[in-house]
C-alpha atoms as a PDB file:
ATOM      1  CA  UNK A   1      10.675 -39.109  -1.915  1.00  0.00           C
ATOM      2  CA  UNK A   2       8.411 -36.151  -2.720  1.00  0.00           C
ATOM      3  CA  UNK A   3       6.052 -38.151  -5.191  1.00  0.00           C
ATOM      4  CA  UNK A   4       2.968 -36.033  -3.357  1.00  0.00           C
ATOM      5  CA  UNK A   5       4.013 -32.922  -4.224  1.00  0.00           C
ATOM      6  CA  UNK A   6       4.863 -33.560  -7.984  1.00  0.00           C
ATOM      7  CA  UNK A   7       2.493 -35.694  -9.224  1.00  0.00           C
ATOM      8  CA  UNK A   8       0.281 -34.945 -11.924  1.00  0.00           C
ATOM      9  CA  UNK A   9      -3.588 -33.797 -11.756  1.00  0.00           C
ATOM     10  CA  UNK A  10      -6.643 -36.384 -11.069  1.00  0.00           C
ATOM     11  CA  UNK A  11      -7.819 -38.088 -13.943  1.00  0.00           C
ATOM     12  CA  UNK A  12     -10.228 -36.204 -15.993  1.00  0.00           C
ATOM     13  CA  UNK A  13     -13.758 -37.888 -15.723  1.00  0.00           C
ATOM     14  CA  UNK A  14     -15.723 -38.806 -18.507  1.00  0.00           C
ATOM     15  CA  UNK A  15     -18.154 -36.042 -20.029  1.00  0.00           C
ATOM     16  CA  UNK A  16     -21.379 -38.232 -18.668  1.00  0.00           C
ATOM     17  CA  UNK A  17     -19.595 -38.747 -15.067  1.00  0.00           C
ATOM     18  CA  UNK A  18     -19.383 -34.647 -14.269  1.00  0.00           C
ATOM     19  CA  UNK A  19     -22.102 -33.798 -11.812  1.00  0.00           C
ATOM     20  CA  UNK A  20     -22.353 -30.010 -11.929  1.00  0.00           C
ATOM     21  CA  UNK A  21     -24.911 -29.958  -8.564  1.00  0.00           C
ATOM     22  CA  UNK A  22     -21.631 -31.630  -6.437  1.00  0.00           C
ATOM     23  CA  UNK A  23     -19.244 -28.662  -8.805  1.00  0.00           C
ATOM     24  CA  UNK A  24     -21.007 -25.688  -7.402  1.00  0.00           C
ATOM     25  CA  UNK A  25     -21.047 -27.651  -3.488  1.00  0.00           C
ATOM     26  CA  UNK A  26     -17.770 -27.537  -3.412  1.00  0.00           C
ATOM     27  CA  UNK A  27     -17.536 -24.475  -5.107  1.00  0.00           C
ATOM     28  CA  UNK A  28     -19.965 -23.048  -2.026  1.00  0.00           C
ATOM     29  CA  UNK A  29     -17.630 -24.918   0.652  1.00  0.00           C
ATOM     30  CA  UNK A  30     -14.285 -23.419  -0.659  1.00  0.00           C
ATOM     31  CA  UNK A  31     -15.769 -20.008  -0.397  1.00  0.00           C
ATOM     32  CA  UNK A  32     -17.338 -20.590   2.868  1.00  0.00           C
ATOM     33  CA  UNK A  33     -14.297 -22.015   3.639  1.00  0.00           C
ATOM     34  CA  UNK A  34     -12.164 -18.546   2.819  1.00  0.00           C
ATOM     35  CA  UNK A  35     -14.623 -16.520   4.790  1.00  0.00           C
ATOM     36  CA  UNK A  36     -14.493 -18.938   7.562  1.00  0.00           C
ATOM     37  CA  UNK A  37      -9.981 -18.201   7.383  1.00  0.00           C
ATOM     38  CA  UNK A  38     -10.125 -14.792   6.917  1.00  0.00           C
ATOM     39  CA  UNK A  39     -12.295 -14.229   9.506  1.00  0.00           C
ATOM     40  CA  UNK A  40      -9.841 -16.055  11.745  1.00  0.00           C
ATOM     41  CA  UNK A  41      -7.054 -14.270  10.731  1.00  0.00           C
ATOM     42  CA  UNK A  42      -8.613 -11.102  11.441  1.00  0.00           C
ATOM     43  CA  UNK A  43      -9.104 -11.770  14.558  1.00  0.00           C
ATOM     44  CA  UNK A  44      -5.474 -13.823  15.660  1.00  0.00           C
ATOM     45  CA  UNK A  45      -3.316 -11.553  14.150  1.00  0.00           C
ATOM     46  CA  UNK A  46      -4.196  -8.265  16.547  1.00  0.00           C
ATOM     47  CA  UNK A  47      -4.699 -10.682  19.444  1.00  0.00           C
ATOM     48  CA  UNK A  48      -1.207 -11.928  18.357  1.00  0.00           C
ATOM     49  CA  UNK A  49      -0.132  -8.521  18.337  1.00  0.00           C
ATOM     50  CA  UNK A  50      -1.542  -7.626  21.675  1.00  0.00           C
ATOM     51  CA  UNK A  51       0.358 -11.018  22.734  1.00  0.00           C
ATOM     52  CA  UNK A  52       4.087  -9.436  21.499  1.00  0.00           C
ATOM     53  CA  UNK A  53       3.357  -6.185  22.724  1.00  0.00           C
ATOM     54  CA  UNK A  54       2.851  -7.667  26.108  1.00  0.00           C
ATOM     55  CA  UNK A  55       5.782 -10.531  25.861  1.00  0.00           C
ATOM     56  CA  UNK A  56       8.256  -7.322  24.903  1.00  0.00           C
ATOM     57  CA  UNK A  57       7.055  -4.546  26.893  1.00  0.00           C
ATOM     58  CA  UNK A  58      10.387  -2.292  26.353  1.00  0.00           C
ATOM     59  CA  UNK A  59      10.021  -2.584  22.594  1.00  0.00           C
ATOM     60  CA  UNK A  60       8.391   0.108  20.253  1.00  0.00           C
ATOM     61  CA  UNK A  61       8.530  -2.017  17.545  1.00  0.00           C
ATOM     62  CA  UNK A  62       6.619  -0.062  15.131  1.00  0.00           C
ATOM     63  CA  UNK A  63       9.364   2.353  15.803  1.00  0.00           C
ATOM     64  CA  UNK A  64      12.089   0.316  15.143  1.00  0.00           C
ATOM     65  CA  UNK A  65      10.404  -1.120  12.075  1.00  0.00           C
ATOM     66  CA  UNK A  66      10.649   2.962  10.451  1.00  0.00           C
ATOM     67  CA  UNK A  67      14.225   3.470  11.743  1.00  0.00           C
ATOM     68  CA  UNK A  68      14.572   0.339   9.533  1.00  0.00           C
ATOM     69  CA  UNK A  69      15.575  -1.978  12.441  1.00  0.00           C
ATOM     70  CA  UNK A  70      15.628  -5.541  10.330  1.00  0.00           C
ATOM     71  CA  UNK A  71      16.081  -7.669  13.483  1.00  0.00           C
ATOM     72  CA  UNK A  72      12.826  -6.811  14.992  1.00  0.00           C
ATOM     73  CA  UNK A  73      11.243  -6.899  11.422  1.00  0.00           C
ATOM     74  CA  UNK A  74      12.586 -10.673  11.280  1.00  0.00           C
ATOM     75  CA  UNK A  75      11.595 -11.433  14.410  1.00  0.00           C
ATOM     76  CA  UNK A  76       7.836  -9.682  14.231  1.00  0.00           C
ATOM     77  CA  UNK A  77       7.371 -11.271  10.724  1.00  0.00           C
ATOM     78  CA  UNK A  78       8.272 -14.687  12.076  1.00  0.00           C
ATOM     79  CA  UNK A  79       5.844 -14.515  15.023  1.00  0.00           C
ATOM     80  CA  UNK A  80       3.212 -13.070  12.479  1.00  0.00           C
ATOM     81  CA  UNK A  81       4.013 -16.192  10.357  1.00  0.00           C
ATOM     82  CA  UNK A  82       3.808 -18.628  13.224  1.00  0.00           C
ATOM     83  CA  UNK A  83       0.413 -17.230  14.276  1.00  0.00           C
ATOM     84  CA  UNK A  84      -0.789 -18.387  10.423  1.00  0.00           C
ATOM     85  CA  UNK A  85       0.580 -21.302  10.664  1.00  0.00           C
ATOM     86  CA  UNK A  86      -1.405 -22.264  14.121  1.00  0.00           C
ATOM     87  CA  UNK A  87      -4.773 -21.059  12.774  1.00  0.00           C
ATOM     88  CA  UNK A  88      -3.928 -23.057   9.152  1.00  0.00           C
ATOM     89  CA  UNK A  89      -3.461 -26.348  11.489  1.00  0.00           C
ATOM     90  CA  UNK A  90      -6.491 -25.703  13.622  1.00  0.00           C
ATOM     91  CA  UNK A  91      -8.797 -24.936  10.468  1.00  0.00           C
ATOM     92  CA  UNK A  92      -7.653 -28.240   8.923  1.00  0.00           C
ATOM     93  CA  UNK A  93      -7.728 -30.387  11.939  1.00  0.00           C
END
């Protein structure tokens, strides 16, 4: 049912089958590839922000968050969570 998830690593290759040039590409791409998602969440999560703000226009929820006020904290954190979750899906469409 979850084979995916728990199965074990990729074969190791032989020592003469390791190309070090295509190592370091994808090396390169999976940094690029970090810049590329924290540049997007730096720039969702305040327009996300803006979003709730304007959605909930009653709500100080900064406020509420220091009076300790855990139902806006569960709510903001969930909408903060759904936001990652839309740029994750457009990044790996």
């Amino acid at each position: 049912m979850f084979s995916p998830l728990f199965q074990g690593l990729p074969p190791i290759p032989d020592s003469g089958d390791v190309d070090p040039l295509r190592i370091l590409l994808n090396m390169a791409l999976a940094i690029a590839w970090a810049i590329v998602a924290g540049i997007s969440f730096a720039v969702v999560i305040p327009i996300g922000i803006r979003l709730f703000k304007a959605l909930i226009p009653g709500l100080d929820e900064i406020e509420e968050l220091k009076k300790g006020n855990m139902a806006v904290a569960v709510v903001f954190a969930t909408f903060i969570v759904s936001l990652t979750a839309i740029v994750v899906a457009i990044l790996l469409k």
